[in-house]
Protein backbone atom coordinates (compact mmCIF):
# COMPACT_ATOMS: atom_id res chain seq x y z
CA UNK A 1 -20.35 1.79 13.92
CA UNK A 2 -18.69 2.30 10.06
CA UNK A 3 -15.32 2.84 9.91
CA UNK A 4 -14.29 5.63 8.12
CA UNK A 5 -11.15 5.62 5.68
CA UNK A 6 -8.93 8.79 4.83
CA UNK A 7 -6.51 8.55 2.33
CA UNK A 8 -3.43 10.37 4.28
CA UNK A 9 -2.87 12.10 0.35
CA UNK A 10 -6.05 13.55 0.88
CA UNK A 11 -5.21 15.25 4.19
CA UNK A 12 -1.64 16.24 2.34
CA UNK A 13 -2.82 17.85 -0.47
CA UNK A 14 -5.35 19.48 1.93
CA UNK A 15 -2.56 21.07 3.66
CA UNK A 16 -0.96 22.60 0.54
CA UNK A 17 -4.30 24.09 -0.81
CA UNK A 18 -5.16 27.82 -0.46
CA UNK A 19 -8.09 29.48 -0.67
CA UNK A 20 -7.89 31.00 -4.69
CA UNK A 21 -10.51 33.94 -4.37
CA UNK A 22 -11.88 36.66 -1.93
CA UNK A 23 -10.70 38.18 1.68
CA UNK A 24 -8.75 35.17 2.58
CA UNK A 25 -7.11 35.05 -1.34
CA UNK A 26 -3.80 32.88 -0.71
CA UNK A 27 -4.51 31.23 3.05
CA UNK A 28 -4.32 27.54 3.46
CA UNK A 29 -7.34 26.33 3.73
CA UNK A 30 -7.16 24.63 6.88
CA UNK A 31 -6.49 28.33 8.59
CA UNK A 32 -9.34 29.55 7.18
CA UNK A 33 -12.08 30.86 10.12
CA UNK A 34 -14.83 28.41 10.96
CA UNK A 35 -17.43 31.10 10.57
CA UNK A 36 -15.93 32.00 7.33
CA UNK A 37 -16.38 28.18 6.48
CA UNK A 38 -19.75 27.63 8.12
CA UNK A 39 -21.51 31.28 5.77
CA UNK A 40 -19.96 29.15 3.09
CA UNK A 41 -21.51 26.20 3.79
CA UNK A 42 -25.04 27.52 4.62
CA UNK A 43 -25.18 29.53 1.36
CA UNK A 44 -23.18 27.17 -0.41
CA UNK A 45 -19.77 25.69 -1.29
CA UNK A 46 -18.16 26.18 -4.36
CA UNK A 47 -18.28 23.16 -6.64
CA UNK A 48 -16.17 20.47 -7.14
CA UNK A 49 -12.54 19.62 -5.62
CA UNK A 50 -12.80 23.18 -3.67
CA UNK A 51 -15.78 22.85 -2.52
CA UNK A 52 -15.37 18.90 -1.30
CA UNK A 53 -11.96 20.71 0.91
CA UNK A 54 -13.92 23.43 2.30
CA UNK A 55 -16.35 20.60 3.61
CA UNK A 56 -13.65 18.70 5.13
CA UNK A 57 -12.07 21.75 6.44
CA UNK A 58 -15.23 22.99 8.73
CA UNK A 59 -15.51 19.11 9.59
CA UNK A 60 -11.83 19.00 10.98
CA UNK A 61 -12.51 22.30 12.66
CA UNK A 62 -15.80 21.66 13.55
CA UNK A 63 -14.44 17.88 15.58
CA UNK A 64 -11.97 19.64 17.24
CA UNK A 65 -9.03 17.30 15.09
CA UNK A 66 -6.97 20.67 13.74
CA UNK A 67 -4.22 19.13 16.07
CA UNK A 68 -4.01 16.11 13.73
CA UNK A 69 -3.27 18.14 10.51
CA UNK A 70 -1.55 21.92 11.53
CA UNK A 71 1.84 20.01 11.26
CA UNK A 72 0.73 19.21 7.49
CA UNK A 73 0.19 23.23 6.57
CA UNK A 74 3.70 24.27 4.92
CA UNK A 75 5.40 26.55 6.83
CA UNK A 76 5.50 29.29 4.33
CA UNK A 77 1.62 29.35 4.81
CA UNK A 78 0.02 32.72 6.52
């Protein structure tokens, strides 16, 4: 089995991001709906860093592991 490595700055600076366009304009990412995040994903993610989050986002969501980073989201978040 690999072993996967996460730099915890990664899942930080996760947290902080917010979604910059569109209905959900100013939500942190990691509250953003998994259907939301799965039409994104079938008719593509935006490029670069966004994009790469979004991923990461519907994988945490789609594993079940938003436990493990909620407590990251500032609480000034929506």
């Amino acid at each position: 089995m690999a072993e996967i490595e996460l730099d915890p700055a990664i899942l930080i600076e996760l947290a902080a991001a917010r979604m910059p366009f569109g209905k959900y304009q100013g939500v942190p990412l990691l509250r953003l709906p998994e259907p939301y995040l799965v039409w994104f994903a079938r008719e593509g993610l935006p490029a670069g860093k966004l994009g790469q989050q979004m991923a990461l986002v519907l994988e945490i969501k789609t594993n079940g592991l938003e436990g493990l980073v909620n407590g990251l989201i500032p609480r000034s978040g929506r």
